[in-house]
C-alpha atoms as a PDB file:
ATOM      1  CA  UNK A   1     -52.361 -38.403   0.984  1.00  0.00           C
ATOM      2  CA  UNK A   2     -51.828 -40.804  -1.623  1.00  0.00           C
ATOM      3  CA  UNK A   3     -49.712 -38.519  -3.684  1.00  0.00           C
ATOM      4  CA  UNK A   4     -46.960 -38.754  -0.859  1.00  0.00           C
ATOM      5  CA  UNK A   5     -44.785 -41.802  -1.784  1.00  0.00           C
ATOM      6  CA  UNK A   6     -43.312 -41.683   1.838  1.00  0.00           C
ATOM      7  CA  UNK A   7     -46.394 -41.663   3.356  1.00  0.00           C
ATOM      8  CA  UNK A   8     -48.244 -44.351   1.597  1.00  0.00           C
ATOM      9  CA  UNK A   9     -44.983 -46.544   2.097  1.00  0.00           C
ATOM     10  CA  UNK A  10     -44.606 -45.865   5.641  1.00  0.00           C
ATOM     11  CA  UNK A  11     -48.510 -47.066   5.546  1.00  0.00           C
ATOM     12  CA  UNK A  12     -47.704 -50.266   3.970  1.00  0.00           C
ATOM     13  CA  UNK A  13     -45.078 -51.056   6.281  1.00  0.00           C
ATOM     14  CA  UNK A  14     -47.515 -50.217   9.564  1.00  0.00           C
ATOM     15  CA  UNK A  15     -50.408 -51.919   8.185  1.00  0.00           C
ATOM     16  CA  UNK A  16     -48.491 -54.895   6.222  1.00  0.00           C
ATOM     17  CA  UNK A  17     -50.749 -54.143   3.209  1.00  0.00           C
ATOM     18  CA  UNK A  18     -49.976 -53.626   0.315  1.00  0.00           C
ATOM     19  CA  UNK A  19     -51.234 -50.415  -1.390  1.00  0.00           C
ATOM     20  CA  UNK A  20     -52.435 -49.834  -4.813  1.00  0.00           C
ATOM     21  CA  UNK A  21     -52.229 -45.945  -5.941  1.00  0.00           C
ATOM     22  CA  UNK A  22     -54.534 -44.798  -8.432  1.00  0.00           C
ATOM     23  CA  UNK A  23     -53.773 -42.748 -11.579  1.00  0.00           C
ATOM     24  CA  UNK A  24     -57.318 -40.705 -10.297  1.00  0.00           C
ATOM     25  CA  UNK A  25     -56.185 -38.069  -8.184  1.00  0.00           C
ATOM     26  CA  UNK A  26     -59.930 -37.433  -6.819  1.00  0.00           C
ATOM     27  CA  UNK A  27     -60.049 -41.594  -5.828  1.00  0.00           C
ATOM     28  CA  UNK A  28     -62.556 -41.044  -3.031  1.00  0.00           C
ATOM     29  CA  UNK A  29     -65.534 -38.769  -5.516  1.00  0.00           C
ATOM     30  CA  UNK A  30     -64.380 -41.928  -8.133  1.00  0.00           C
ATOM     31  CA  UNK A  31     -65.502 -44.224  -5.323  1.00  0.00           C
ATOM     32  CA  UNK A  32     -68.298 -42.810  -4.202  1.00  0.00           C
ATOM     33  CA  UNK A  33     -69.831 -42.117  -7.704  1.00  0.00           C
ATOM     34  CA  UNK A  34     -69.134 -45.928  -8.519  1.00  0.00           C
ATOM     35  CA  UNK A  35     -70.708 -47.353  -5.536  1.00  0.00           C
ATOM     36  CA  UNK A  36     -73.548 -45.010  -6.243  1.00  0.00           C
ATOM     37  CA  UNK A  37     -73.721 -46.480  -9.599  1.00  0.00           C
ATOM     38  CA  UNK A  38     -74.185 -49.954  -8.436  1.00  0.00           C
ATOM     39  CA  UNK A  39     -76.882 -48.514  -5.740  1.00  0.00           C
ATOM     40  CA  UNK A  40     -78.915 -47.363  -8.476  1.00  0.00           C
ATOM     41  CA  UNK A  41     -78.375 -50.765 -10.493  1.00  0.00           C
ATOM     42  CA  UNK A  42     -75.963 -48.864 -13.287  1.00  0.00           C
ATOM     43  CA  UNK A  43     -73.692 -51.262 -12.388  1.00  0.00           C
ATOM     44  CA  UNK A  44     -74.583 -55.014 -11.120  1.00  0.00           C
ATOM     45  CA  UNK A  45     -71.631 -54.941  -8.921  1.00  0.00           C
ATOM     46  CA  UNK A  46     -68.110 -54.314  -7.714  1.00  0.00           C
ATOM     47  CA  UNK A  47     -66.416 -56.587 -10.381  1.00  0.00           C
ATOM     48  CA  UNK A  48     -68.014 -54.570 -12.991  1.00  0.00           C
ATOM     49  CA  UNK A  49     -66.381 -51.777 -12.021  1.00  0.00           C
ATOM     50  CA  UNK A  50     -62.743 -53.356 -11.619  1.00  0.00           C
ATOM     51  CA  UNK A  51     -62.285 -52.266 -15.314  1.00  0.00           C
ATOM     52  CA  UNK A  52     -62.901 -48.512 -14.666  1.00  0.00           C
ATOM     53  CA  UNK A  53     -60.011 -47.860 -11.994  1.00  0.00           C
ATOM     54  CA  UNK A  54     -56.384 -48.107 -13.538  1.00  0.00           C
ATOM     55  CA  UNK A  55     -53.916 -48.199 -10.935  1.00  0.00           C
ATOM     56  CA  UNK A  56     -50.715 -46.575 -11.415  1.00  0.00           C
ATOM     57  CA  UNK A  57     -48.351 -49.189  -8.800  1.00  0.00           C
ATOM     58  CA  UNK A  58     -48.571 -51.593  -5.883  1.00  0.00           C
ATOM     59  CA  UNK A  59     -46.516 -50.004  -2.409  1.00  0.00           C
ATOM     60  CA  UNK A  60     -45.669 -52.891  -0.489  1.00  0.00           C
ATOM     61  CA  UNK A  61     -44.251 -53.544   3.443  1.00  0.00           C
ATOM     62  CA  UNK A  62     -40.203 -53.879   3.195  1.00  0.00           C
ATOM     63  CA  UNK A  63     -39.811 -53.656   6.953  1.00  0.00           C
ATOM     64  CA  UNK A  64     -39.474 -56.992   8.997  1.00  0.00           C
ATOM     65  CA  UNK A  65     -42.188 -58.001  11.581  1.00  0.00           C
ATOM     66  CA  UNK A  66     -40.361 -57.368  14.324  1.00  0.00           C
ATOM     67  CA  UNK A  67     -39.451 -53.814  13.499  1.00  0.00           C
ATOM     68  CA  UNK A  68     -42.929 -53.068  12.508  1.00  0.00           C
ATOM     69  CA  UNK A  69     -44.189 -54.332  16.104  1.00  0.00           C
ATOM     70  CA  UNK A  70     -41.189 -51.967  17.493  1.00  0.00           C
ATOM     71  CA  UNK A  71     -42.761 -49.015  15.903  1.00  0.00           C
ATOM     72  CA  UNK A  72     -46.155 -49.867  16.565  1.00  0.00           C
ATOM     73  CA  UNK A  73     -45.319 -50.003  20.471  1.00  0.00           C
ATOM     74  CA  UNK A  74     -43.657 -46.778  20.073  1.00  0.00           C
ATOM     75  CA  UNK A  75     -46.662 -45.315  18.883  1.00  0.00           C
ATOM     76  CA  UNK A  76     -49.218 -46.762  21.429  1.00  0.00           C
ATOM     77  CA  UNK A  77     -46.642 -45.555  24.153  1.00  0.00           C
ATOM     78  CA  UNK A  78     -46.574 -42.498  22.247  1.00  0.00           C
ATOM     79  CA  UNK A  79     -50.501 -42.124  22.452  1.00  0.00           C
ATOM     80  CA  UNK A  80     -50.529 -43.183  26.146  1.00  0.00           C
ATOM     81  CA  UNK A  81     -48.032 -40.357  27.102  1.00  0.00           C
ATOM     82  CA  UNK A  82     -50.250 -37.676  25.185  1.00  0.00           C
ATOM     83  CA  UNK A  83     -53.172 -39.229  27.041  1.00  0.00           C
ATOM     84  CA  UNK A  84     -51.413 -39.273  30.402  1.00  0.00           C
ATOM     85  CA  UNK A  85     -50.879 -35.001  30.096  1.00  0.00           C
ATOM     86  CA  UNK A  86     -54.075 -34.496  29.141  1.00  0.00           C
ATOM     87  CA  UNK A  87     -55.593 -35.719  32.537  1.00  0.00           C
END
């Protein structure tokens, strides 16, 4: 997912986040091996690990607030309808 640009920017406009993409293709096994790392005590903890992840930009939300609430309805209505011809 994080490889599509229009995804991850459509995501930062949704969530109002902004999103950091990593050079790492394979982010989550990078993750997981660094939290396991500071399980096992490798690492004393998450700000020693800050140095290890290069990120290659920052995505952030361009949309205004009231068009992200517009398409945030449209999507719960969206969900609703789905729900609604399931029954």
């Amino acid at each position: 997912m994080i490889e599509n640009d229009w995804f991850v920017k459509n995501l930062a406009d949704i969530t109002n986040f902004n999103i950091l993409k990593a050079y790492t293709k394979e982010s989550t096994a990078l993750g997981a091996s660094l939290v396991s790392g500071i399980g096992i005590g490798y690492y004393k903890g998450f700000d020693n690990i800050k140095s290890l992840t290069n990120m290659s930009n920052k995505l952030q939300s361009t949309i205004d607030k009231n068009l992200r609430k517009k398409i945030i309805e449209n999507w719960h209505n969206a969900v609703q309808k789905t729900i609604e011809m399931a029954d």
